[in-house]
PDB file of N, CA and C in Angstrom:
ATOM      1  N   UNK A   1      55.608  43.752  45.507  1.00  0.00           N
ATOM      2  CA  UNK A   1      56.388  44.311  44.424  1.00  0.00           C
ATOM      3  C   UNK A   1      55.698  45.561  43.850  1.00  0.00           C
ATOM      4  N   UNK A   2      54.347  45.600  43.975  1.00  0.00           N
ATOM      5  CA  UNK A   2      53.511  46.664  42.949  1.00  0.00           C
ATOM      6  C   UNK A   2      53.718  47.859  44.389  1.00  0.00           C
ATOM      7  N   UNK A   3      53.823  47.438  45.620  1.00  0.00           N
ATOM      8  CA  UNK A   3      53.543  48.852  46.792  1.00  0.00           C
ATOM      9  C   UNK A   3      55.473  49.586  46.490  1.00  0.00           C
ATOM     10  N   UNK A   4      56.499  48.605  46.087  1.00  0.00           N
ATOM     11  CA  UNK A   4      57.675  49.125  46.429  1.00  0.00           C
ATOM     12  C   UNK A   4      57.950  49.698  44.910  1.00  0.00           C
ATOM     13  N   UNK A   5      56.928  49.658  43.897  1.00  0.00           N
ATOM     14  CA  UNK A   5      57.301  50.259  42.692  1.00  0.00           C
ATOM     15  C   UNK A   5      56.203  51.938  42.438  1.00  0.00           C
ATOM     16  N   UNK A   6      55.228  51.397  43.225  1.00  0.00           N
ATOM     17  CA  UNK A   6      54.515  52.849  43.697  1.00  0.00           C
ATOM     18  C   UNK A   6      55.029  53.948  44.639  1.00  0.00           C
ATOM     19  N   UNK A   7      55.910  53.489  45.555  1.00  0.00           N
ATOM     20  CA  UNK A   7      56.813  53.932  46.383  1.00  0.00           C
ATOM     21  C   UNK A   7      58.110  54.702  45.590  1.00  0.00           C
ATOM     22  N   UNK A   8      58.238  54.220  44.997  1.00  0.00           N
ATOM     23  CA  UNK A   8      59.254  54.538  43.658  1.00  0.00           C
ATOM     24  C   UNK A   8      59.299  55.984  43.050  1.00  0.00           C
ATOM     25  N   UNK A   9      57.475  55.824  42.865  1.00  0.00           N
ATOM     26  CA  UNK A   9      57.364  56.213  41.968  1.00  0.00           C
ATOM     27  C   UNK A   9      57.024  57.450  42.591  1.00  0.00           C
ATOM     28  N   UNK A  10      56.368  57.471  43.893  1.00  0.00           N
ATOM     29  CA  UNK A  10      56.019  58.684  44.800  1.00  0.00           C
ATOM     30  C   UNK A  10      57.144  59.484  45.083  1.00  0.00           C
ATOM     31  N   UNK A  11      58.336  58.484  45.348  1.00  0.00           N
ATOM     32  CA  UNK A  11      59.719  59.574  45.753  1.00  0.00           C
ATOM     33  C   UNK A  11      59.930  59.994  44.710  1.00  0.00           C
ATOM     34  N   UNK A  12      60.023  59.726  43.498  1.00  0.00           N
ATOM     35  CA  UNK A  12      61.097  60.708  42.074  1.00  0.00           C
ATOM     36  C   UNK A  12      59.801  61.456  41.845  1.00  0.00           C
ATOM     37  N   UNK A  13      58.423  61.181  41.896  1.00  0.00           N
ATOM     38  CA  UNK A  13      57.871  62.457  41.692  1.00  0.00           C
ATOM     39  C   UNK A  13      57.600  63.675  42.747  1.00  0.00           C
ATOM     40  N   UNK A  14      57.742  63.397  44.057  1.00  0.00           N
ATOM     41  CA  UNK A  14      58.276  64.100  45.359  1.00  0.00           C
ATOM     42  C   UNK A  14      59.266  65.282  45.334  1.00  0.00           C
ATOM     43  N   UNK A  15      60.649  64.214  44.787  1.00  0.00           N
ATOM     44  CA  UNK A  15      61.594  65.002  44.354  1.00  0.00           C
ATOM     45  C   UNK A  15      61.777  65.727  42.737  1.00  0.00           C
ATOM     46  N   UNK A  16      61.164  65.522  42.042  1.00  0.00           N
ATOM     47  CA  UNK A  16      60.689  66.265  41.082  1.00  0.00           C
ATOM     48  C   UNK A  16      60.079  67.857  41.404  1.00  0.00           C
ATOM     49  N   UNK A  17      59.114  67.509  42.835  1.00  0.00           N
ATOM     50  CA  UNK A  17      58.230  68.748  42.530  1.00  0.00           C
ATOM     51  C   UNK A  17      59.473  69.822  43.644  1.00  0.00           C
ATOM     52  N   UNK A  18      60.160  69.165  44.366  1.00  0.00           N
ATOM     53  CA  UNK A  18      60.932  70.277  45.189  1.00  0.00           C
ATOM     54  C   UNK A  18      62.223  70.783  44.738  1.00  0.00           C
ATOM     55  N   UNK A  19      62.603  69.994  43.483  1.00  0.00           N
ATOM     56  CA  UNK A  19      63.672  70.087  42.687  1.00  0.00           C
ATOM     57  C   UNK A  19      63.564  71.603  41.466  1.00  0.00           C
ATOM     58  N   UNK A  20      61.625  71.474  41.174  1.00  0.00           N
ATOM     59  CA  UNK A  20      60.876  72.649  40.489  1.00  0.00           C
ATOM     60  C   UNK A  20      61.033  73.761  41.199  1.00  0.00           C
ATOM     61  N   UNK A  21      60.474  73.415  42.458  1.00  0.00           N
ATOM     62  CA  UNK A  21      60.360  74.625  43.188  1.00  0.00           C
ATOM     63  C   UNK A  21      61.781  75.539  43.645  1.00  0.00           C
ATOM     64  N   UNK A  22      62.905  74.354  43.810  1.00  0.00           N
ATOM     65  CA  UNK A  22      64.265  75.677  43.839  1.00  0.00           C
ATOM     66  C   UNK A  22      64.158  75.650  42.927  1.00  0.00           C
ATOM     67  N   UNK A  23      64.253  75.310  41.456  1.00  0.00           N
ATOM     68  CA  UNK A  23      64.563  76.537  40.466  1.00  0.00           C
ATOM     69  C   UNK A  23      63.510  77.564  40.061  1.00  0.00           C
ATOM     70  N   UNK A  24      62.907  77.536  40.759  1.00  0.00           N
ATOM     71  CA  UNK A  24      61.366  78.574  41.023  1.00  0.00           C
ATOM     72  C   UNK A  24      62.069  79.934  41.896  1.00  0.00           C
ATOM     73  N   UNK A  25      63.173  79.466  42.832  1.00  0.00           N
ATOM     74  CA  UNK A  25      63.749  80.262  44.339  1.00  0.00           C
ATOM     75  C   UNK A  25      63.063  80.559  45.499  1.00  0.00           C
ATOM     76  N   UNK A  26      61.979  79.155  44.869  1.00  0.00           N
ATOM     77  CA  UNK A  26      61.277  79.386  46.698  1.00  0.00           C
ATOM     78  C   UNK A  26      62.163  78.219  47.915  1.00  0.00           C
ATOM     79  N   UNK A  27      61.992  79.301  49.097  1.00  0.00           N
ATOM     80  CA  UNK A  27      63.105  78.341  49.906  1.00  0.00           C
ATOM     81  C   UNK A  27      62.352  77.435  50.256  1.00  0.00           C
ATOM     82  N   UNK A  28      63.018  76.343  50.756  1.00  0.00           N
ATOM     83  CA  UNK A  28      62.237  75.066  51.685  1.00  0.00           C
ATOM     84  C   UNK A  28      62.765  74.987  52.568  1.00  0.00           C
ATOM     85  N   UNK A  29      61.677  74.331  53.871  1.00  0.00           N
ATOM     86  CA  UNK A  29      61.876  74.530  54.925  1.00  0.00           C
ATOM     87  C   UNK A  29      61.540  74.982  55.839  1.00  0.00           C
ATOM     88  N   UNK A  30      61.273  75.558  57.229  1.00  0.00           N
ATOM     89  CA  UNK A  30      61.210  76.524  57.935  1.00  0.00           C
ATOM     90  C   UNK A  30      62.526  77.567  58.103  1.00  0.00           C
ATOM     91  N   UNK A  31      62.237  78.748  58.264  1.00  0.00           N
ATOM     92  CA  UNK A  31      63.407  79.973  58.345  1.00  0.00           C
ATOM     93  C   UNK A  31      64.110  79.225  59.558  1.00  0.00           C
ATOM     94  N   UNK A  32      65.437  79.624  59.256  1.00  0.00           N
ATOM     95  CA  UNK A  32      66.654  79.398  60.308  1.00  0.00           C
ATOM     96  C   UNK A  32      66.162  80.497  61.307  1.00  0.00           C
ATOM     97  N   UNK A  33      66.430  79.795  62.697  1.00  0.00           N
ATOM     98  CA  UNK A  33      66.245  80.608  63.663  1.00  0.00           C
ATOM     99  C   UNK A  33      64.882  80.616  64.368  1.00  0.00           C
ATOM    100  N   UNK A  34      63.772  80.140  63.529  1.00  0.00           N
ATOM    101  CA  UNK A  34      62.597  79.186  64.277  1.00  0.00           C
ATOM    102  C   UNK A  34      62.749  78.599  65.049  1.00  0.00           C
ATOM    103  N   UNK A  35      61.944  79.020  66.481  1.00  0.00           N
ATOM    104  CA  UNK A  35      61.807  77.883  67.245  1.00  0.00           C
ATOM    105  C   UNK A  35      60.218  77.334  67.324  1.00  0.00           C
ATOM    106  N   UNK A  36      60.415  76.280  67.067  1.00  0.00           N
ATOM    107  CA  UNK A  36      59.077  75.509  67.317  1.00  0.00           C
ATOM    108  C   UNK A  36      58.603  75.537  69.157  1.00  0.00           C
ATOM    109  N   UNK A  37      56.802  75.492  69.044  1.00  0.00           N
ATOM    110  CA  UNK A  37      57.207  75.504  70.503  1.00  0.00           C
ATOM    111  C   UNK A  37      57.125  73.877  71.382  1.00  0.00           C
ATOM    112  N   UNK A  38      57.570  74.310  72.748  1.00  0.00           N
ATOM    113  CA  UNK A  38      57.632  72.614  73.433  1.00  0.00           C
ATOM    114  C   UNK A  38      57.011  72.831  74.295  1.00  0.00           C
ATOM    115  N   UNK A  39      57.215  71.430  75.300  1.00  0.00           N
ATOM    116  CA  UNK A  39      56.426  70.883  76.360  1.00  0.00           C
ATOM    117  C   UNK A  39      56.821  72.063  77.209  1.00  0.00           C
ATOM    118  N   UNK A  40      57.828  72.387  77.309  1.00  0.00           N
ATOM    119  CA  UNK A  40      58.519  72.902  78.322  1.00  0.00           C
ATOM    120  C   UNK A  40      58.205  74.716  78.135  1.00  0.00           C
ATOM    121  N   UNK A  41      57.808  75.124  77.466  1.00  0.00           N
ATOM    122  CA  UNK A  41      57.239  76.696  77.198  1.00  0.00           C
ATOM    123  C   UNK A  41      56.061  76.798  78.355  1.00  0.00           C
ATOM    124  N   UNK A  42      55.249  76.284  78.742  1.00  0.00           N
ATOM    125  CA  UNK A  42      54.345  76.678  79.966  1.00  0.00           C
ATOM    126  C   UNK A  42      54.891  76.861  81.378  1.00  0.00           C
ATOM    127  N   UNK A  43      56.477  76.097  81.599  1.00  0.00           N
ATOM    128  CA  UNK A  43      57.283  76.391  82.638  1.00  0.00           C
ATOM    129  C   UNK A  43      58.183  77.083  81.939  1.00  0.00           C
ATOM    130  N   UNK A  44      58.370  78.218  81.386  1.00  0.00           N
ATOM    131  CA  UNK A  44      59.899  78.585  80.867  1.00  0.00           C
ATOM    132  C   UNK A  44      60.489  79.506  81.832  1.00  0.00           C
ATOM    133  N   UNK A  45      59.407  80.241  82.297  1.00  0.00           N
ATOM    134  CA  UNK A  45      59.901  81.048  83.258  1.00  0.00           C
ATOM    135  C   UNK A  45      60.518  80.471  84.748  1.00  0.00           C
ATOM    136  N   UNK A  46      60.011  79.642  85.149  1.00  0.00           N
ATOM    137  CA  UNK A  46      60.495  78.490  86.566  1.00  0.00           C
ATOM    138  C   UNK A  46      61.736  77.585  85.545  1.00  0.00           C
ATOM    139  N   UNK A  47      61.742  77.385  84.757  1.00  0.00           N
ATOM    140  CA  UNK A  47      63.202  76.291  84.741  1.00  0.00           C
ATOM    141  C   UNK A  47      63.787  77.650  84.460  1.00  0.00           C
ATOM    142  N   UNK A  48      63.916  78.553  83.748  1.00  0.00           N
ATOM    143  CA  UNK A  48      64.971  79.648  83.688  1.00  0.00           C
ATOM    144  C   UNK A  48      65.599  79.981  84.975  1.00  0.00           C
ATOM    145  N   UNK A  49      64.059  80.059  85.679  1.00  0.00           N
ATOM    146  CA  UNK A  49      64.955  81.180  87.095  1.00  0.00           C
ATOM    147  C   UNK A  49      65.748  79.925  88.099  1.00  0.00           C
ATOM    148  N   UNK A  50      65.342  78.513  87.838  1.00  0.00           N
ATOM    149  CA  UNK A  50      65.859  77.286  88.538  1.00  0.00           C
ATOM    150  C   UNK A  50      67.211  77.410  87.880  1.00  0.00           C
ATOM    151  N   UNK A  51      67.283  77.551  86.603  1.00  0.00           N
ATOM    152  CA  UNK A  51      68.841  77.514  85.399  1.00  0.00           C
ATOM    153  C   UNK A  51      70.046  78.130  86.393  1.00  0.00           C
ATOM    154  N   UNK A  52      68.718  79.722  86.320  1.00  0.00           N
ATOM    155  CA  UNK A  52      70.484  80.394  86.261  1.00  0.00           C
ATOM    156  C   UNK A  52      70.882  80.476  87.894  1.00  0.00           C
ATOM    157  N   UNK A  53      69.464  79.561  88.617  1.00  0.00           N
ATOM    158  CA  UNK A  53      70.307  79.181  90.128  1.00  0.00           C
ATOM    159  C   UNK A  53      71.359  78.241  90.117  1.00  0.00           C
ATOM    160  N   UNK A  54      71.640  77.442  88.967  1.00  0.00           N
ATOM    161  CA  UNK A  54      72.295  76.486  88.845  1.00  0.00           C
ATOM    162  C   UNK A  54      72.150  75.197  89.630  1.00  0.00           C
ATOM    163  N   UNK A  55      70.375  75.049  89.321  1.00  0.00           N
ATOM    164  CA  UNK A  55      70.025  73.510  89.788  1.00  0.00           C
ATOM    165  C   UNK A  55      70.527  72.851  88.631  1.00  0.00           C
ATOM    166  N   UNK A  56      70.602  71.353  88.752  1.00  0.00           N
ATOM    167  CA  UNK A  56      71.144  70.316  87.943  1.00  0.00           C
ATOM    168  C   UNK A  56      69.771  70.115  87.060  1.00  0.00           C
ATOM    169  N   UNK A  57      69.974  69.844  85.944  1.00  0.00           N
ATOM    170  CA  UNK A  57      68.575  69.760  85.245  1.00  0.00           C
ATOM    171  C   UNK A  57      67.985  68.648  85.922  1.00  0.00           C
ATOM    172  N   UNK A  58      68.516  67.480  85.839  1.00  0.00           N
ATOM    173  CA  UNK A  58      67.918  66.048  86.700  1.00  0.00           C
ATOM    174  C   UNK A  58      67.048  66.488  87.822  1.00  0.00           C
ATOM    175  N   UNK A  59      67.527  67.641  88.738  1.00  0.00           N
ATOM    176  CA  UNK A  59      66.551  68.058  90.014  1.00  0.00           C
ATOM    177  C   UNK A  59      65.642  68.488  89.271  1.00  0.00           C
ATOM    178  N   UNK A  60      65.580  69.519  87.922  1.00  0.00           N
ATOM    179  CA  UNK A  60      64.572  70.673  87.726  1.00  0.00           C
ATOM    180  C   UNK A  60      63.543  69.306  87.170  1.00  0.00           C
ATOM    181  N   UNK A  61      64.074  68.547  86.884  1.00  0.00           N
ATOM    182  CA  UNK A  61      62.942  67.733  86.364  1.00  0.00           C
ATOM    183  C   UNK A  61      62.393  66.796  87.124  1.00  0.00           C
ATOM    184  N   UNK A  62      62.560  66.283  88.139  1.00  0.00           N
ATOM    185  CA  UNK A  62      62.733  65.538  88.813  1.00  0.00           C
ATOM    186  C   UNK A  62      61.433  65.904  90.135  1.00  0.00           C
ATOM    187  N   UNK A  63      62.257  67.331  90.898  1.00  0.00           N
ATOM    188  CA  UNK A  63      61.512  67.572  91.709  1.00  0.00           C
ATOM    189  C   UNK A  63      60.643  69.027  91.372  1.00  0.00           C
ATOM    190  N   UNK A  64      60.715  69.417  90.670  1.00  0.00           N
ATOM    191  CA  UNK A  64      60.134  70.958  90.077  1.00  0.00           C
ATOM    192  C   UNK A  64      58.885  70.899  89.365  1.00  0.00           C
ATOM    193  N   UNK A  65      59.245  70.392  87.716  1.00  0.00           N
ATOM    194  CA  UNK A  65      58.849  70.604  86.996  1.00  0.00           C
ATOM    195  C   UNK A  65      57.909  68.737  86.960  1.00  0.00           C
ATOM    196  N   UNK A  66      58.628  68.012  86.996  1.00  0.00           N
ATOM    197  CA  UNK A  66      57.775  65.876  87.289  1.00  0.00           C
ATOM    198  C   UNK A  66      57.582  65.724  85.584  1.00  0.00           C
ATOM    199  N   UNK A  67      57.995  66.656  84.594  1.00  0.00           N
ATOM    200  CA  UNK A  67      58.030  65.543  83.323  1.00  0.00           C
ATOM    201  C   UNK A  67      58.745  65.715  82.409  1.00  0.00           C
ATOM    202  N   UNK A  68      59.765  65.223  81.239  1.00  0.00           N
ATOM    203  CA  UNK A  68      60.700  65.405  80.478  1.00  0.00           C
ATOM    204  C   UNK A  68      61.820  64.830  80.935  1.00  0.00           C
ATOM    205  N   UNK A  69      62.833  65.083  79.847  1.00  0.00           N
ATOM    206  CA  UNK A  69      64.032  63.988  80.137  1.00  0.00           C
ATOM    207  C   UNK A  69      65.353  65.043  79.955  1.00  0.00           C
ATOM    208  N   UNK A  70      66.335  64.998  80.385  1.00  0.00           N
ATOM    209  CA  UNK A  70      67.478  65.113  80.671  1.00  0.00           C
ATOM    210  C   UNK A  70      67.663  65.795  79.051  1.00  0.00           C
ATOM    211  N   UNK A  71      67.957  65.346  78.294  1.00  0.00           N
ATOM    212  CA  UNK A  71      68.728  65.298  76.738  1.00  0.00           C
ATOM    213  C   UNK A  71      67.486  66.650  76.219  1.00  0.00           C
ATOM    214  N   UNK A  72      66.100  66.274  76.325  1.00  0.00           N
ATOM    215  CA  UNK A  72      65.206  67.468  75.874  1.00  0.00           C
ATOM    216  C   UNK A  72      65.901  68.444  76.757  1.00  0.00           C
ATOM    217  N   UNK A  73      64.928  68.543  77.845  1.00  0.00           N
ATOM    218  CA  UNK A  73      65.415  69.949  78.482  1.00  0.00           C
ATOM    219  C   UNK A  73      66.512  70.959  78.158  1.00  0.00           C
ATOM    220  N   UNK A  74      67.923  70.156  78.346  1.00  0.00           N
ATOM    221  CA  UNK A  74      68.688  70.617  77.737  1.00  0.00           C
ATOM    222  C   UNK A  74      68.921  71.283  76.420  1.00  0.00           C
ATOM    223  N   UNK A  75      68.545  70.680  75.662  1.00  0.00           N
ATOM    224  CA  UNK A  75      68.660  71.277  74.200  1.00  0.00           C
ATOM    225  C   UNK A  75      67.348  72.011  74.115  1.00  0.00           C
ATOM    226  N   UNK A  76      66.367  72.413  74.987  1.00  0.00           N
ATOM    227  CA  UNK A  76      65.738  73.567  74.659  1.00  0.00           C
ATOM    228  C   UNK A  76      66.273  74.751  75.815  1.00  0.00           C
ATOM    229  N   UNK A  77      66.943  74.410  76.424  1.00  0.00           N
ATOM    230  CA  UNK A  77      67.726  75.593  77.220  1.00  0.00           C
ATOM    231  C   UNK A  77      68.716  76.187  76.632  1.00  0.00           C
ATOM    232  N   UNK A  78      69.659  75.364  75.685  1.00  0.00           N
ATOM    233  CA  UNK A  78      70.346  75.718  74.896  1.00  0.00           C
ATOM    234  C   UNK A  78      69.748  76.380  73.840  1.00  0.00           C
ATOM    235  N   UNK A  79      68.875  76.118  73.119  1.00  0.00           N
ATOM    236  CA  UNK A  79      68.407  76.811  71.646  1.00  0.00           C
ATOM    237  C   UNK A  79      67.696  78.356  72.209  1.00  0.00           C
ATOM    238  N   UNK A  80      67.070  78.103  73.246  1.00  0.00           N
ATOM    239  CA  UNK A  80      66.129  79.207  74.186  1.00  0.00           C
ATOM    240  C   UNK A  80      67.498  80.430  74.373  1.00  0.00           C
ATOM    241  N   UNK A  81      68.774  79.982  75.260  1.00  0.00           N
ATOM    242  CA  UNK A  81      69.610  80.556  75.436  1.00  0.00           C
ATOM    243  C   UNK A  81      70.035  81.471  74.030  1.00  0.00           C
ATOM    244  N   UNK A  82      70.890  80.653  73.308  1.00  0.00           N
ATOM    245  CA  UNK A  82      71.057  81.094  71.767  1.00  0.00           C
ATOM    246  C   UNK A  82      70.439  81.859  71.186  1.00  0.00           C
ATOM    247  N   UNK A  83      69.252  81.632  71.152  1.00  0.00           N
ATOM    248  CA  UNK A  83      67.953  82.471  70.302  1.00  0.00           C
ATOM    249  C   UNK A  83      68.053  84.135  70.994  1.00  0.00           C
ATOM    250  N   UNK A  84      67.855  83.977  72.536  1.00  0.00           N
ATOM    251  CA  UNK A  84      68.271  85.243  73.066  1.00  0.00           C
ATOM    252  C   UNK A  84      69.148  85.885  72.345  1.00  0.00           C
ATOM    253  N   UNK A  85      70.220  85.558  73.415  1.00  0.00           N
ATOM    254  CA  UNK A  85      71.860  86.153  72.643  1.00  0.00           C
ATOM    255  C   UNK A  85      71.178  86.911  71.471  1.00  0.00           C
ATOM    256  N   UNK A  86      71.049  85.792  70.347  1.00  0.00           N
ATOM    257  CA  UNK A  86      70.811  86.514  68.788  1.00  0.00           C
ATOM    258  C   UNK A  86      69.787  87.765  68.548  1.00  0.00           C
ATOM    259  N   UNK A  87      69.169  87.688  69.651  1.00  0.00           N
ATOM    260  CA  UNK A  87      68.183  88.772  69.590  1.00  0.00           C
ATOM    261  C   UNK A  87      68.648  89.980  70.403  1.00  0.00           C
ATOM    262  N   UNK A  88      69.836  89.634  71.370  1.00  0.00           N
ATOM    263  CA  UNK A  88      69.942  91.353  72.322  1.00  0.00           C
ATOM    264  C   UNK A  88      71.069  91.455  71.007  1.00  0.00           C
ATOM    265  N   UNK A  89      71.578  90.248  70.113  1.00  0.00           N
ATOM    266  CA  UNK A  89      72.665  91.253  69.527  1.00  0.00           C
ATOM    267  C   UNK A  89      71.934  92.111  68.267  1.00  0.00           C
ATOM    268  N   UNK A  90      70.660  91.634  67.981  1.00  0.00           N
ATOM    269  CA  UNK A  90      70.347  92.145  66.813  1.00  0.00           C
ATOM    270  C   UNK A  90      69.932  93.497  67.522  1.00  0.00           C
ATOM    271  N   UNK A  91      69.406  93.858  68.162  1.00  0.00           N
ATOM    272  CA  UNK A  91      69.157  95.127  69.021  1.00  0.00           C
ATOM    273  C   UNK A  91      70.080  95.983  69.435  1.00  0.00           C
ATOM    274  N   UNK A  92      70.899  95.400  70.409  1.00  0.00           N
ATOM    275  CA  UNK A  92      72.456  96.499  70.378  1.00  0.00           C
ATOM    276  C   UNK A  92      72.523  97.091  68.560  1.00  0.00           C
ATOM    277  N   UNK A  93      72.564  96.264  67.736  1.00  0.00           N
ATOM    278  CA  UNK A  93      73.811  96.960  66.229  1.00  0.00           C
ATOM    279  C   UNK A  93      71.956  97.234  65.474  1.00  0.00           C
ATOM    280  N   UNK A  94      70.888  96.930  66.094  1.00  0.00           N
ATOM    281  CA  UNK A  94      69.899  97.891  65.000  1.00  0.00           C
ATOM    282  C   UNK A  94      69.821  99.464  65.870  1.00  0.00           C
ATOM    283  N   UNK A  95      70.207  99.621  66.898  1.00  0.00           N
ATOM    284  CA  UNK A  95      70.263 101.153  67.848  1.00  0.00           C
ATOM    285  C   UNK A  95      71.583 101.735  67.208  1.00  0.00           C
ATOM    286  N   UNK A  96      72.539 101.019  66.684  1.00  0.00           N
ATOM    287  CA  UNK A  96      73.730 101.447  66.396  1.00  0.00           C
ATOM    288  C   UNK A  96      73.637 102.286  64.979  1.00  0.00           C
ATOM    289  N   UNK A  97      72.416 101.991  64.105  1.00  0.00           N
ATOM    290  CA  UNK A  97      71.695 102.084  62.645  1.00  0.00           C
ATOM    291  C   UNK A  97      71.350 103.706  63.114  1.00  0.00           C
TER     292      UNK A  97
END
């Protein structure tokens, strides 16, 4: 009873101090558009050039690369992909400046 009333007491003062800090206007969080890095950044260049051969990820992992799972890979090919994009477009319209 005394650990789930200390617990209590850690979250409302937790949320106290981040509740201060927006009305301070500091953001929380990491910036949108961060990518953290992964397992998979020491091969980025071999699963890319495997990608856009259009191996099945299951092979790239399987017989290529020997570690990670299906659901990762993917969603860092996707965010990797995305992140690009956002960056040749910020370049095309900052040459356009």
């Amino acid at each position: 009873m005394i650990a789930e009333l200390e617990r209590d007491f850690i979250s409302e003062r937790t949320k106290e101090g981040l509740n201060a800090r927006k009305e301070k206007g500091i953001n929380l969080g990491k910036p949108k558009g961060t990518l953290q890095s992964s397992m998979y950044d020491q091969d980025k260049d071999k699963i890319f050039h495997l990608y856009q051969l259009d191996v099945p990820f299951r092979k790239i992992i399987k017989t290529h690369i020997k570690y990670g799972k299906y659901a990762s890979l993917k969603e860092y090919i996707d965010k990797r992909e995305s992140q690009e994009s956002a960056n040749l477009l910020d370049e095309k319209y900052s040459d356009l400046s």
